[in-house]
PDB file of N, CA and C in Angstrom:
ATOM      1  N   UNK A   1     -32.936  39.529 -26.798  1.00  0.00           N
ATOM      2  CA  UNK A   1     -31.938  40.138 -25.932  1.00  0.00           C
ATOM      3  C   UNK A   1     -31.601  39.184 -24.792  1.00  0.00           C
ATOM      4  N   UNK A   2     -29.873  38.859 -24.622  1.00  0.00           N
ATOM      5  CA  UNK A   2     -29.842  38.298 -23.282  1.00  0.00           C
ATOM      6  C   UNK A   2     -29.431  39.266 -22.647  1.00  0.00           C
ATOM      7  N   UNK A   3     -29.962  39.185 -21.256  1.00  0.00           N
ATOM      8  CA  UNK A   3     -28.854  39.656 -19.915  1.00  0.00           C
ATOM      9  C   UNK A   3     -28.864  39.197 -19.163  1.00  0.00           C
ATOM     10  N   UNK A   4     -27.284  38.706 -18.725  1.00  0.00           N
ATOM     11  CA  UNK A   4     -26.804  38.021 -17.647  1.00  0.00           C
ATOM     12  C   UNK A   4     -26.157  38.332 -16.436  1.00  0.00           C
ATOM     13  N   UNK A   5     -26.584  39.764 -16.155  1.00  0.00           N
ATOM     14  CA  UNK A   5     -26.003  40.559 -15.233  1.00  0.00           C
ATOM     15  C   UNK A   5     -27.377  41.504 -14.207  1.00  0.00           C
ATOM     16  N   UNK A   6     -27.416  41.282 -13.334  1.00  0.00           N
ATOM     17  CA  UNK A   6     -28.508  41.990 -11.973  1.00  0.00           C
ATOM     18  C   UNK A   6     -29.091  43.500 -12.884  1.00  0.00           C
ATOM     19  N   UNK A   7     -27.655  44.202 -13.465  1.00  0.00           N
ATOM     20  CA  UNK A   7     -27.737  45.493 -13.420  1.00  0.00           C
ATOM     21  C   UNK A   7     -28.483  45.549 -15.183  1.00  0.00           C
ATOM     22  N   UNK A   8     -28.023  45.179 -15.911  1.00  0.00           N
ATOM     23  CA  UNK A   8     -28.508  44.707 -17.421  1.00  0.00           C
ATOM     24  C   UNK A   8     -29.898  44.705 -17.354  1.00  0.00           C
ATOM     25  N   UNK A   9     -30.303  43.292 -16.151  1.00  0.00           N
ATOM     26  CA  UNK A   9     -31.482  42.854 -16.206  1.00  0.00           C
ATOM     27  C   UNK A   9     -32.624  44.023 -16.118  1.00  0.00           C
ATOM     28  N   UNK A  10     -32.008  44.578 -14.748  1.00  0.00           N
ATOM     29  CA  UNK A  10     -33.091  46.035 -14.322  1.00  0.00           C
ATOM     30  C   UNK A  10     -32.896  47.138 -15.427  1.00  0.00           C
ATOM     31  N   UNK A  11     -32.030  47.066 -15.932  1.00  0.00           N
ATOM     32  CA  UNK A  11     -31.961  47.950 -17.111  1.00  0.00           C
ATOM     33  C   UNK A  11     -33.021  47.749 -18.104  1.00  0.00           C
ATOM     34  N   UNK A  12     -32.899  46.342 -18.171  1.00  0.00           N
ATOM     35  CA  UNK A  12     -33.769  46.016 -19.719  1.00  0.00           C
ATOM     36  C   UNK A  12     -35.289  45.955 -19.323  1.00  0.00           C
ATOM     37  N   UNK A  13     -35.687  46.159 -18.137  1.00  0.00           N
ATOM     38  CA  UNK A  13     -36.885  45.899 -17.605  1.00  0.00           C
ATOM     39  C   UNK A  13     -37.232  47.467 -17.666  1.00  0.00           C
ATOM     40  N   UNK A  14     -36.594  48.277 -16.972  1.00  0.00           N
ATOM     41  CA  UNK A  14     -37.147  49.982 -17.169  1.00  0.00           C
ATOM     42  C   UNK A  14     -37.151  49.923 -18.332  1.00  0.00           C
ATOM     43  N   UNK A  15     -36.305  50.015 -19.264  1.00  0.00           N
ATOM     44  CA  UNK A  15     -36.072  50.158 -20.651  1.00  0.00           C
ATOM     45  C   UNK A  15     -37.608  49.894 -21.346  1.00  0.00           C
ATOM     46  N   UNK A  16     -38.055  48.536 -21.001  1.00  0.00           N
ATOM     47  CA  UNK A  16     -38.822  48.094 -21.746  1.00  0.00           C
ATOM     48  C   UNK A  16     -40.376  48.689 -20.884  1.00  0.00           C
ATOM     49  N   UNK A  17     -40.579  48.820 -19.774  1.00  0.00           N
ATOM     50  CA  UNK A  17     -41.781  49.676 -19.057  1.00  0.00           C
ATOM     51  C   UNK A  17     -42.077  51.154 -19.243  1.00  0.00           C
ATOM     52  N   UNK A  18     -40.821  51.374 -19.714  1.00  0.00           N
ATOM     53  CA  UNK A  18     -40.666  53.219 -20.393  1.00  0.00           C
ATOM     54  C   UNK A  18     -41.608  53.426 -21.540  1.00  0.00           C
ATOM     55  N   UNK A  19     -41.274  52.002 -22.205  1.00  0.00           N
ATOM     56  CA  UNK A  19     -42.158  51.819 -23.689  1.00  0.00           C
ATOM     57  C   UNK A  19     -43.517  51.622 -23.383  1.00  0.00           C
ATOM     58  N   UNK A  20     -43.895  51.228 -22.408  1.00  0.00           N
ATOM     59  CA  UNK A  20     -45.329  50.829 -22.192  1.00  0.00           C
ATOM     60  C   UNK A  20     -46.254  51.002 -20.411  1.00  0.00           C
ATOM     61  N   UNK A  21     -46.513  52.651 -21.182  1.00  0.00           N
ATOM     62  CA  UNK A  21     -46.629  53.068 -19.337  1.00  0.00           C
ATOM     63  C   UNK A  21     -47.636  53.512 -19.011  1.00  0.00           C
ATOM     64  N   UNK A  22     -48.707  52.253 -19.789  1.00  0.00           N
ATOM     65  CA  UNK A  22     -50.226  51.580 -18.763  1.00  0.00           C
ATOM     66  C   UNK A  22     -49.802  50.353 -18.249  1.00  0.00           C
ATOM     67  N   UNK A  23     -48.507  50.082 -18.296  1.00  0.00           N
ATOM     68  CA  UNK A  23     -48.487  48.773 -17.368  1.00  0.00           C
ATOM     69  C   UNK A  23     -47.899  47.438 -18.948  1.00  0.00           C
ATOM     70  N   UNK A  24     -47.091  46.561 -18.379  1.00  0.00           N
ATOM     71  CA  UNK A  24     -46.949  45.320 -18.884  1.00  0.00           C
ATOM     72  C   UNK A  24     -46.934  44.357 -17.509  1.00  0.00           C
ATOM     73  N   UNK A  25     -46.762  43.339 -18.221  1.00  0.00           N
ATOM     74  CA  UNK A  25     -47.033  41.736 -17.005  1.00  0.00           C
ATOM     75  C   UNK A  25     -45.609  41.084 -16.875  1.00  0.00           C
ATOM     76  N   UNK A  26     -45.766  40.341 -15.960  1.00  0.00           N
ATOM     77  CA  UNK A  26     -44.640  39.836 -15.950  1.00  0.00           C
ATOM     78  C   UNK A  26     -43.690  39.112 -17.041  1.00  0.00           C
ATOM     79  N   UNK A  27     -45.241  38.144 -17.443  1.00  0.00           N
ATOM     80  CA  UNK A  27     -44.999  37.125 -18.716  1.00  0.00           C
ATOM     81  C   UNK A  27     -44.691  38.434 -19.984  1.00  0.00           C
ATOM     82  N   UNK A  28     -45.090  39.064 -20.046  1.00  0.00           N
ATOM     83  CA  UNK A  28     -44.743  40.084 -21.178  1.00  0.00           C
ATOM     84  C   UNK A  28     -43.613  40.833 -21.330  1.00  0.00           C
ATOM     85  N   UNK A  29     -43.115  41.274 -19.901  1.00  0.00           N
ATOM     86  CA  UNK A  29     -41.836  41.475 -19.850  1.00  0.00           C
ATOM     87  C   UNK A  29     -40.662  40.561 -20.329  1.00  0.00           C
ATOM     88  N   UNK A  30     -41.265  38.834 -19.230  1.00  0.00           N
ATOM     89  CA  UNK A  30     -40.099  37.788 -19.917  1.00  0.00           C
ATOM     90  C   UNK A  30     -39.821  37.401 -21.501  1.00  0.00           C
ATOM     91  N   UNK A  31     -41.265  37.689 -22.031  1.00  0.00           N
ATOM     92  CA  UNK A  31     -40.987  37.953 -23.484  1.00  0.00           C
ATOM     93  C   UNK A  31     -39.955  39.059 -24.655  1.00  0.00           C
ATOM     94  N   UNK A  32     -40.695  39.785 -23.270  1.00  0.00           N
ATOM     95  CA  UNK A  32     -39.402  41.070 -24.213  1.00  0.00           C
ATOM     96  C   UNK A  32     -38.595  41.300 -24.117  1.00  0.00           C
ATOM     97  N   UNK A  33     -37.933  40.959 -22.818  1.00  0.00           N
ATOM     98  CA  UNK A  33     -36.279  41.236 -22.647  1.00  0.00           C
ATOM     99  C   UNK A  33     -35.886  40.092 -23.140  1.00  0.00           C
ATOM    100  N   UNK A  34     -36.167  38.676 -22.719  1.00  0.00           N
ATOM    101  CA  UNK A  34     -35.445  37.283 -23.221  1.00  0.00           C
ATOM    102  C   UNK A  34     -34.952  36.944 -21.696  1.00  0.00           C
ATOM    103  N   UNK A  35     -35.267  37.774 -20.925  1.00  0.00           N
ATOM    104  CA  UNK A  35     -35.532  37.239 -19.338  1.00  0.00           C
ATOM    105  C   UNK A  35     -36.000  36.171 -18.929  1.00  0.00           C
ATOM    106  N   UNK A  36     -35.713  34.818 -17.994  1.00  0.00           N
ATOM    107  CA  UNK A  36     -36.740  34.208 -17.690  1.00  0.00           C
ATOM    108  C   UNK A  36     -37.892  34.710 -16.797  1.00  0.00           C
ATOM    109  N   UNK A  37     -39.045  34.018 -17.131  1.00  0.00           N
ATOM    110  CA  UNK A  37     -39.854  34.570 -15.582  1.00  0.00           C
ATOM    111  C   UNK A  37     -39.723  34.745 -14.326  1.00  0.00           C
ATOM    112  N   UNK A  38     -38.582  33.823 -14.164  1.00  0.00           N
ATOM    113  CA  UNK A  38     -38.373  33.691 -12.516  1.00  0.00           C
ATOM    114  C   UNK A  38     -37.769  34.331 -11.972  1.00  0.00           C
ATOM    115  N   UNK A  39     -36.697  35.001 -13.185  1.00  0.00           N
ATOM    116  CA  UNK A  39     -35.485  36.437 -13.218  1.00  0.00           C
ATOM    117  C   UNK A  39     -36.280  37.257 -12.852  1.00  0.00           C
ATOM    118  N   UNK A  40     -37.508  37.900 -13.544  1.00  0.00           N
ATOM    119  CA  UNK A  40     -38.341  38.780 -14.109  1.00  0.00           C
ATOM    120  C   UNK A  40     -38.445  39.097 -12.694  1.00  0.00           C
ATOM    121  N   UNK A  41     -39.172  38.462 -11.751  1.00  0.00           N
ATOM    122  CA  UNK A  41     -40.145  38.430 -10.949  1.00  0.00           C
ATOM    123  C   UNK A  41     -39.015  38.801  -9.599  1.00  0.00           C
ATOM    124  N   UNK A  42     -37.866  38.364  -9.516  1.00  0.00           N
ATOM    125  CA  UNK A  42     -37.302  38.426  -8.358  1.00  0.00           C
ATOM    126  C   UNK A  42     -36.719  40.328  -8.453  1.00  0.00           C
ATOM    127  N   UNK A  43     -35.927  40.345 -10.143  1.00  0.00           N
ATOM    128  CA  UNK A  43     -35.900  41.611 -10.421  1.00  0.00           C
ATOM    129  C   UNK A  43     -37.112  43.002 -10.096  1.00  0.00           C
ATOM    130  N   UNK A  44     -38.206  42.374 -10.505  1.00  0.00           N
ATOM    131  CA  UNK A  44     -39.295  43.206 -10.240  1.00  0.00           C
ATOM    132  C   UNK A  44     -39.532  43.824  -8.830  1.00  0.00           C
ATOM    133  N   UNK A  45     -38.959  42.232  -7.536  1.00  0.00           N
ATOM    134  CA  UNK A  45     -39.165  42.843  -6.548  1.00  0.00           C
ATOM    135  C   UNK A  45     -38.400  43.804  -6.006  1.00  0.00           C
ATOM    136  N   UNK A  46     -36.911  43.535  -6.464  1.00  0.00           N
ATOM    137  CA  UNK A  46     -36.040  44.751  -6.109  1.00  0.00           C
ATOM    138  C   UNK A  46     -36.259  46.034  -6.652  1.00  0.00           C
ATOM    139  N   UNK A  47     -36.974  46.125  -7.574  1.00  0.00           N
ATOM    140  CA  UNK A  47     -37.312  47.271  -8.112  1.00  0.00           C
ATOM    141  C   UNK A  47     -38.256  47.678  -7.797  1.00  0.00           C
ATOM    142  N   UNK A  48     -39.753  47.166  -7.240  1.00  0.00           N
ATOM    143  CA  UNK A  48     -40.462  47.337  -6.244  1.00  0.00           C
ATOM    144  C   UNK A  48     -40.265  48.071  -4.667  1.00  0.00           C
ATOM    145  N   UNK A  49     -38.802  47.047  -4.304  1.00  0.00           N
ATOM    146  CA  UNK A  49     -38.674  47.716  -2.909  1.00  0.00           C
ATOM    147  C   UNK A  49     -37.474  48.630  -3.140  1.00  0.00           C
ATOM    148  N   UNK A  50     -36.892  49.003  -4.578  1.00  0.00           N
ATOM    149  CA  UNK A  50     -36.660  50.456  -4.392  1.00  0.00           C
ATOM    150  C   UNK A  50     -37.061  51.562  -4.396  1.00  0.00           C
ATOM    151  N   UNK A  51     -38.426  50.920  -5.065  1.00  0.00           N
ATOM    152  CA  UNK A  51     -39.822  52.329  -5.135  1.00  0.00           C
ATOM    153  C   UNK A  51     -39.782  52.686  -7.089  1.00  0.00           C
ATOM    154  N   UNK A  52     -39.214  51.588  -7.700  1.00  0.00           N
ATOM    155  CA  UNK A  52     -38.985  51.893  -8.625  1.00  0.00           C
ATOM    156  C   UNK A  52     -39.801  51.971  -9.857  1.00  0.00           C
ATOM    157  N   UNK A  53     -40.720  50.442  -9.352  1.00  0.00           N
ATOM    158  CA  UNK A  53     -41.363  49.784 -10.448  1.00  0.00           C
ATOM    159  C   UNK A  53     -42.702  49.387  -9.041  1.00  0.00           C
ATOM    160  N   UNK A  54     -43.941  49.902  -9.837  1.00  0.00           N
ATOM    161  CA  UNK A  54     -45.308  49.726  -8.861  1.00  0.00           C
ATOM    162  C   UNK A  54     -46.248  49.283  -9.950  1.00  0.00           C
ATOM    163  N   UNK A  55     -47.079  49.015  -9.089  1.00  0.00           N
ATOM    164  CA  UNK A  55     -48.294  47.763  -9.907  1.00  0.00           C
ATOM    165  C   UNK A  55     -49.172  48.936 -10.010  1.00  0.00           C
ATOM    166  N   UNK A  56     -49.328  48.842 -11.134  1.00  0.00           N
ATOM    167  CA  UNK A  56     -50.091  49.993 -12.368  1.00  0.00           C
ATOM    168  C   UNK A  56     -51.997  49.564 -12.096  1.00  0.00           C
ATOM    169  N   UNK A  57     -51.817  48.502 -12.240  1.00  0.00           N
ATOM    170  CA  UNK A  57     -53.513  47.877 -12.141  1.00  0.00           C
ATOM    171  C   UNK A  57     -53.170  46.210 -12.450  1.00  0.00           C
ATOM    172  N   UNK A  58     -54.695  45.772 -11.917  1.00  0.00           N
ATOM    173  CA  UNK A  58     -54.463  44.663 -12.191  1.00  0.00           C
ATOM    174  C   UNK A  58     -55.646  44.006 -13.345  1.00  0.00           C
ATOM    175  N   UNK A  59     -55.469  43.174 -14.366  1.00  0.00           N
ATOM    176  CA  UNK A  59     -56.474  43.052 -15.490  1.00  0.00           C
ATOM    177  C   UNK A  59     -55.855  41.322 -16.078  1.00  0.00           C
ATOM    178  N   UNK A  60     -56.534  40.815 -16.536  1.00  0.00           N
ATOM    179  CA  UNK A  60     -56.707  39.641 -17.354  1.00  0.00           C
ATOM    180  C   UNK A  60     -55.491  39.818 -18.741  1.00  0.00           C
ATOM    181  N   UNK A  61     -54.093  39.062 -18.336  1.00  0.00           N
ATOM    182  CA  UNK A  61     -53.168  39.157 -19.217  1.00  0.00           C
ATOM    183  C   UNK A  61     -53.265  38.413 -20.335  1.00  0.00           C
ATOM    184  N   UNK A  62     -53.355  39.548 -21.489  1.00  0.00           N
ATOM    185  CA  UNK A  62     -53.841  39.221 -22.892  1.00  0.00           C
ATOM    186  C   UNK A  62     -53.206  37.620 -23.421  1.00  0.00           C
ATOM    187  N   UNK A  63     -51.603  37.535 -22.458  1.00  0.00           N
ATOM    188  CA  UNK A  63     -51.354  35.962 -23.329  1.00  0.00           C
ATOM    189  C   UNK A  63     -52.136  34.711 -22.594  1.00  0.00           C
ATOM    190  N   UNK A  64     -52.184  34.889 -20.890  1.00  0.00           N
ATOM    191  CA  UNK A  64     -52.814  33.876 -20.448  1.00  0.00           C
ATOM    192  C   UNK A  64     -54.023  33.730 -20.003  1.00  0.00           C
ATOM    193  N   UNK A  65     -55.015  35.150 -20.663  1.00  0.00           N
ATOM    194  CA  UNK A  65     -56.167  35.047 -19.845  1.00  0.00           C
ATOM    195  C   UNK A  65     -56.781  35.026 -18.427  1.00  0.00           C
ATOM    196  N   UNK A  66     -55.710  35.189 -17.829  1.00  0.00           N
ATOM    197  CA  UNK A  66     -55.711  35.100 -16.334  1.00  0.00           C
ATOM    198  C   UNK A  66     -55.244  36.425 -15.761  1.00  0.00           C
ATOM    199  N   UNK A  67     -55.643  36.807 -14.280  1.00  0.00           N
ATOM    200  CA  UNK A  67     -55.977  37.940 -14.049  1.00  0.00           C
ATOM    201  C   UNK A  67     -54.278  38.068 -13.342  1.00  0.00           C
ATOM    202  N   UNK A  68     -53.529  39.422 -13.755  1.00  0.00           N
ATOM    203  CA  UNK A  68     -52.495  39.353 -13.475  1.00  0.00           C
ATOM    204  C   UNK A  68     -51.996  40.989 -13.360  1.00  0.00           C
ATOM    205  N   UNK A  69     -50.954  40.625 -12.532  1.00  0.00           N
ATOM    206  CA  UNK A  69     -50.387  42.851 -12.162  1.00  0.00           C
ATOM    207  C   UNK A  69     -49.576  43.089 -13.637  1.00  0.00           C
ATOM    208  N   UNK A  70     -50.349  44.335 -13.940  1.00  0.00           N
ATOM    209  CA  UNK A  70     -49.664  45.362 -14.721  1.00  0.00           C
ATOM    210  C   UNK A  70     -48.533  45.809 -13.946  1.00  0.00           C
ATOM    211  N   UNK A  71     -47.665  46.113 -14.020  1.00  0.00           N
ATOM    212  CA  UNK A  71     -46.375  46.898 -13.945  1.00  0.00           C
ATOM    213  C   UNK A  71     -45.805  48.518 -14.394  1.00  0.00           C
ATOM    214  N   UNK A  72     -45.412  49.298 -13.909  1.00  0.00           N
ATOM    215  CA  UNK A  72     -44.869  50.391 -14.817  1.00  0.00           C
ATOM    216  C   UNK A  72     -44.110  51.066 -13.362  1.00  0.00           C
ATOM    217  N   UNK A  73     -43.309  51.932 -14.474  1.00  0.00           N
ATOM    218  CA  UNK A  73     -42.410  52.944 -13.719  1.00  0.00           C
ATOM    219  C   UNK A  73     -42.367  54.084 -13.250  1.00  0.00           C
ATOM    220  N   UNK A  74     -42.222  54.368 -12.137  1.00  0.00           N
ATOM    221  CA  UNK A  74     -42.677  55.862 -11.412  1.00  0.00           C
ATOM    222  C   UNK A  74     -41.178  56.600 -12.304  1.00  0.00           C
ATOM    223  N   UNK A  75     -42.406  57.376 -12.439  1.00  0.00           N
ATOM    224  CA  UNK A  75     -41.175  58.945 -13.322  1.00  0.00           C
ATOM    225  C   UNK A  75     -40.372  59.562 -12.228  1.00  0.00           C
ATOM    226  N   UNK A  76     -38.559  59.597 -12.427  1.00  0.00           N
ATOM    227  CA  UNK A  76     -37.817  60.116 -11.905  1.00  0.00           C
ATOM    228  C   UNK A  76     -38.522  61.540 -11.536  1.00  0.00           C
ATOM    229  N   UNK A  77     -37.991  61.572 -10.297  1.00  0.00           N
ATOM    230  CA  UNK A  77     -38.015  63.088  -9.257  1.00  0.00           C
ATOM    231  C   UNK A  77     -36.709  63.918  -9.638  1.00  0.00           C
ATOM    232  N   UNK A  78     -37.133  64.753  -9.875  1.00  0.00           N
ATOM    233  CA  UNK A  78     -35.893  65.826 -10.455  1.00  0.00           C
ATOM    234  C   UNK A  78     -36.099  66.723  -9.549  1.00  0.00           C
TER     235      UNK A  78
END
């Protein structure tokens, strides 16, 4: 998947944390959308400081072995 648009990007990032909600990594995200990392990470923070996307836990990421934030999405308030 590409996206080349702010709004796409945060799209494809909930999209893809919806699917997996003990948490994914950054690097796992850039894998799955087709995001770069550096996208990933700046996206993450806006979605962070909208209250959107919070660090789930933190654990040893299965691709790099190194200790890194899980991610996931706070469930809409209805």
């Amino acid at each position: 998947m590409e996206y080349n648009n702010y709004t796409g990007q945060r799209k494809a990032i909930i999209a893809v944390l919806q699917l997996h909600p003990s948490g994914f990594t950054r690097l796992q995200l850039a894998r799955a959308t087709g995001i770069e990392r550096a996208t990933i990470c700046r996206r993450v923070a806006e979605l962070r400081d909208s209250g959107r996307v919070f660090v789930h836990h933190s654990d040893l990421d299965p691709i790099t072995n190194t200790k890194a934030e899980f991610l996931a999405i706070k469930p809409l308030q209805i």
